[in-house]
C-alpha atoms as a PDB file:
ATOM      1  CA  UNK A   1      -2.899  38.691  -0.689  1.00  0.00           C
ATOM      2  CA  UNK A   2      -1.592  35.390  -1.499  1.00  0.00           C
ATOM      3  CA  UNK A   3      -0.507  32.826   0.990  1.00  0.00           C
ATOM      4  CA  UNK A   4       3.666  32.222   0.711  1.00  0.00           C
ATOM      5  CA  UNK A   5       3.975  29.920   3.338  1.00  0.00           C
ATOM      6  CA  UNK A   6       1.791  27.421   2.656  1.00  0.00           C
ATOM      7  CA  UNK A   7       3.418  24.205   2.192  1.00  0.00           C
ATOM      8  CA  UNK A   8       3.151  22.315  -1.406  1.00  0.00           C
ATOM      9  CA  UNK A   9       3.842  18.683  -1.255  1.00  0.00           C
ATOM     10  CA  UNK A  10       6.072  16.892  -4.375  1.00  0.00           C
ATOM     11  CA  UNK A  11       4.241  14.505  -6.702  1.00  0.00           C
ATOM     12  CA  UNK A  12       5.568  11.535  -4.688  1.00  0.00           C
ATOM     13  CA  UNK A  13       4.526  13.169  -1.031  1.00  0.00           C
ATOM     14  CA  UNK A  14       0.997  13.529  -2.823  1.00  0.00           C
ATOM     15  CA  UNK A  15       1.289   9.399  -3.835  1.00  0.00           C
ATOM     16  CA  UNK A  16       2.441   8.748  -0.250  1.00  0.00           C
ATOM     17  CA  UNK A  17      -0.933  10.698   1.258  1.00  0.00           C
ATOM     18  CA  UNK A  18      -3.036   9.042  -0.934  1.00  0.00           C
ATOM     19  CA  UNK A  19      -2.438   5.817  -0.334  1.00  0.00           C
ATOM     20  CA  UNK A  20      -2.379   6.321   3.218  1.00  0.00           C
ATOM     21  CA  UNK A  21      -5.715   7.842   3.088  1.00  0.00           C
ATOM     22  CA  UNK A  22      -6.904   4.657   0.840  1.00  0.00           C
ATOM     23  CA  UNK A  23      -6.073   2.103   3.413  1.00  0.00           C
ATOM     24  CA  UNK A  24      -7.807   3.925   5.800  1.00  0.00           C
ATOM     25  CA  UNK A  25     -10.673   3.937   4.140  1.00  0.00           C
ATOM     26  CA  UNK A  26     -10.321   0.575   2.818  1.00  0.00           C
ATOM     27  CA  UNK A  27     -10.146  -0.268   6.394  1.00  0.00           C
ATOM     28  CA  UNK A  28     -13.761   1.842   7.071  1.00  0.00           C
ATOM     29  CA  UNK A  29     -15.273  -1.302   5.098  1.00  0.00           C
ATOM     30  CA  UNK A  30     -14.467  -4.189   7.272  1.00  0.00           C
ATOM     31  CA  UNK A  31     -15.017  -4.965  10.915  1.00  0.00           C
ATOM     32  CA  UNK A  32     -14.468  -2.557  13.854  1.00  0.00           C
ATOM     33  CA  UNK A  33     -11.983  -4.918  15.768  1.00  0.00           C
ATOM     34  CA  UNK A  34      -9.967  -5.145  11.725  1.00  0.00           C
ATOM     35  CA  UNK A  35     -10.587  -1.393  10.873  1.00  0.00           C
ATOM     36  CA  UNK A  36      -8.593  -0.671  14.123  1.00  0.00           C
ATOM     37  CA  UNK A  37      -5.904  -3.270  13.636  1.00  0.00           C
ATOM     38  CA  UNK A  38      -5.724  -2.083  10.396  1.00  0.00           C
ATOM     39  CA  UNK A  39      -5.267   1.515  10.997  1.00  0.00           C
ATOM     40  CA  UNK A  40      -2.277   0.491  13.585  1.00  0.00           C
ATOM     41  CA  UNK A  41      -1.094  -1.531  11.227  1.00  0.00           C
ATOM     42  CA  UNK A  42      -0.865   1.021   8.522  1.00  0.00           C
ATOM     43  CA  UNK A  43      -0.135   3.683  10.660  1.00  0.00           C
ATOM     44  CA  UNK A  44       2.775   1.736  12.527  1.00  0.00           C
ATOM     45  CA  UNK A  45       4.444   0.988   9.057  1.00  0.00           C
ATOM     46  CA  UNK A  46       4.649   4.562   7.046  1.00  0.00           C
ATOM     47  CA  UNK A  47       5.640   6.097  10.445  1.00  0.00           C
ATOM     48  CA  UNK A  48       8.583   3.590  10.189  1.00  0.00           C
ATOM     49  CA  UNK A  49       9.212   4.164   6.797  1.00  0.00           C
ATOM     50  CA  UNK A  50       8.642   8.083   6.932  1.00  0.00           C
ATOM     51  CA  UNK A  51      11.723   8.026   9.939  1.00  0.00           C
ATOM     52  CA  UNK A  52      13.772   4.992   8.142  1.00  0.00           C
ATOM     53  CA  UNK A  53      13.945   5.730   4.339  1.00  0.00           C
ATOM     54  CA  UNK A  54      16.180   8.318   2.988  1.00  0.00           C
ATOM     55  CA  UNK A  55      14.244  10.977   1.359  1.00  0.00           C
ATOM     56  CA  UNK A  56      15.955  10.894  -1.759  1.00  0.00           C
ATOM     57  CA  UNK A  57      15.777   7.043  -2.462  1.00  0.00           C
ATOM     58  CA  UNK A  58      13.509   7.429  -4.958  1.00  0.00           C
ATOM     59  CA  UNK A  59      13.564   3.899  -6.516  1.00  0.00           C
ATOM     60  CA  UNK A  60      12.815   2.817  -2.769  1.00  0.00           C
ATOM     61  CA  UNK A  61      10.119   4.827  -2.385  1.00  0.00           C
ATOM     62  CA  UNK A  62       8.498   4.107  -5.641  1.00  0.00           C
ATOM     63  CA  UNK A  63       8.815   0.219  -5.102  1.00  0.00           C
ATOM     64  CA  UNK A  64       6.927   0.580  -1.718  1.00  0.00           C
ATOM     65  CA  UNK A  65       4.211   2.644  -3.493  1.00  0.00           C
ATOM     66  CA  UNK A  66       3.581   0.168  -5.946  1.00  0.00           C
ATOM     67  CA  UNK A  67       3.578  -2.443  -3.179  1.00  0.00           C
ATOM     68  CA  UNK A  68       1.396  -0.579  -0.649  1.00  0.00           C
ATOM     69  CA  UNK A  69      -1.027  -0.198  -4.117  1.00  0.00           C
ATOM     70  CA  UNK A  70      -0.950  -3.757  -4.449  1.00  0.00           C
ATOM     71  CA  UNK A  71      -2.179  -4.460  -0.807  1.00  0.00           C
ATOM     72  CA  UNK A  72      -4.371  -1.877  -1.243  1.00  0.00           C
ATOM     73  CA  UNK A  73      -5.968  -3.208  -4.168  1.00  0.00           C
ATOM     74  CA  UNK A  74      -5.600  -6.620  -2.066  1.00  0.00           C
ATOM     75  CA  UNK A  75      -7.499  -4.905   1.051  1.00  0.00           C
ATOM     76  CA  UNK A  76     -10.413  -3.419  -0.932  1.00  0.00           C
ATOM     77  CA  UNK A  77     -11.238  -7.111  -1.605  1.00  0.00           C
ATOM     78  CA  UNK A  78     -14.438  -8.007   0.213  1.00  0.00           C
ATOM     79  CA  UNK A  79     -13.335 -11.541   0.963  1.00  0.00           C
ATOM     80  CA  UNK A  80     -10.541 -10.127   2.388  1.00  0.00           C
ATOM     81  CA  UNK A  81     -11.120  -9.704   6.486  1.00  0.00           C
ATOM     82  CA  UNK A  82      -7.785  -7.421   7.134  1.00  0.00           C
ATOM     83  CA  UNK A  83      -4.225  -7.357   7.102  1.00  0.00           C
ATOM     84  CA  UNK A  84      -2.336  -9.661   9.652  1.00  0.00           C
ATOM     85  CA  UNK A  85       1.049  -8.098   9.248  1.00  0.00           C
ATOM     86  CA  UNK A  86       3.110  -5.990   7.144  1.00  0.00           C
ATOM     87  CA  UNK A  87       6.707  -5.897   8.129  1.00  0.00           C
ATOM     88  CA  UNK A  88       9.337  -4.633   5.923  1.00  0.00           C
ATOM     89  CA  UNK A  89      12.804  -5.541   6.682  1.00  0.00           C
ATOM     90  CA  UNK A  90      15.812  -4.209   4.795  1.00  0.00           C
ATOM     91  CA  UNK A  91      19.290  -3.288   4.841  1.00  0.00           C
ATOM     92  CA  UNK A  92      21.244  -0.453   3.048  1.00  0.00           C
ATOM     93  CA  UNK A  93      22.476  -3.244   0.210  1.00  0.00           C
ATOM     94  CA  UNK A  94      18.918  -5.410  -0.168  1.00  0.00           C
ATOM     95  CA  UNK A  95      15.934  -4.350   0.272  1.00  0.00           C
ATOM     96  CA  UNK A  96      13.601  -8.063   1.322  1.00  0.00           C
ATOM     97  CA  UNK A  97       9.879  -6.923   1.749  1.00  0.00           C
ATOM     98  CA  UNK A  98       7.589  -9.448   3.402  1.00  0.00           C
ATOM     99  CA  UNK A  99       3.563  -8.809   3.829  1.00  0.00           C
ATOM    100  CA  UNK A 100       0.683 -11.419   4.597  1.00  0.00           C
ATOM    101  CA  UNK A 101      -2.557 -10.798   3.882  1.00  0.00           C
ATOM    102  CA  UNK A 102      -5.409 -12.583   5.542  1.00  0.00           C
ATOM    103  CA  UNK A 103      -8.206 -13.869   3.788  1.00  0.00           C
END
């Protein structure tokens, strides 16, 4: 008997999971009062982008994987302490990311 209705995620969902699961356990490694903050943080952001990007933008979507990789990679730092904000602004015609990293 197989299972037809279980749900297979695209290549990119997969990318999008896996990162999220990497900051939060990026965020196991530092302090409790930063591993929360950090896990709002992260949590506040892709729910953002989950309800505010169009699912077909791929470029967009690719551009903040490669940037949430580069935090990431940022994050796993050990002289990093945690992530102080990261806010994405944009508008349909430019698309302005701004993050800050504390260290």
């Amino acid at each position: 008997m197989g299972s037809s209705n279980v749900k297979r995620f695209s290549g990119m969902q997969k990318q999008v999971l896996s990162l999220f699961r990497g900051f939060l356990r990026a965020a196991r490694s530092k302090s409790e009062e930063e591993r929360r903050k950090i896990e709002s943080i992260v949590s506040q952001e892709f729910r953002r982008n989950a309800k505010s990007v169009d699912r077909k933008n791929f470029l967009y979507i690719e551009y903040l994987l490669r940037r949430g990789n580069k935090q990431l990679e940022q994050l796993r730092n050990p002289g990093i302490t945690g992530l102080s904000s990261l806010q994405l602004h944009f508008s349909k015609t430019d698309s302005n990311a701004h993050s800050s990293i504390k260290g």
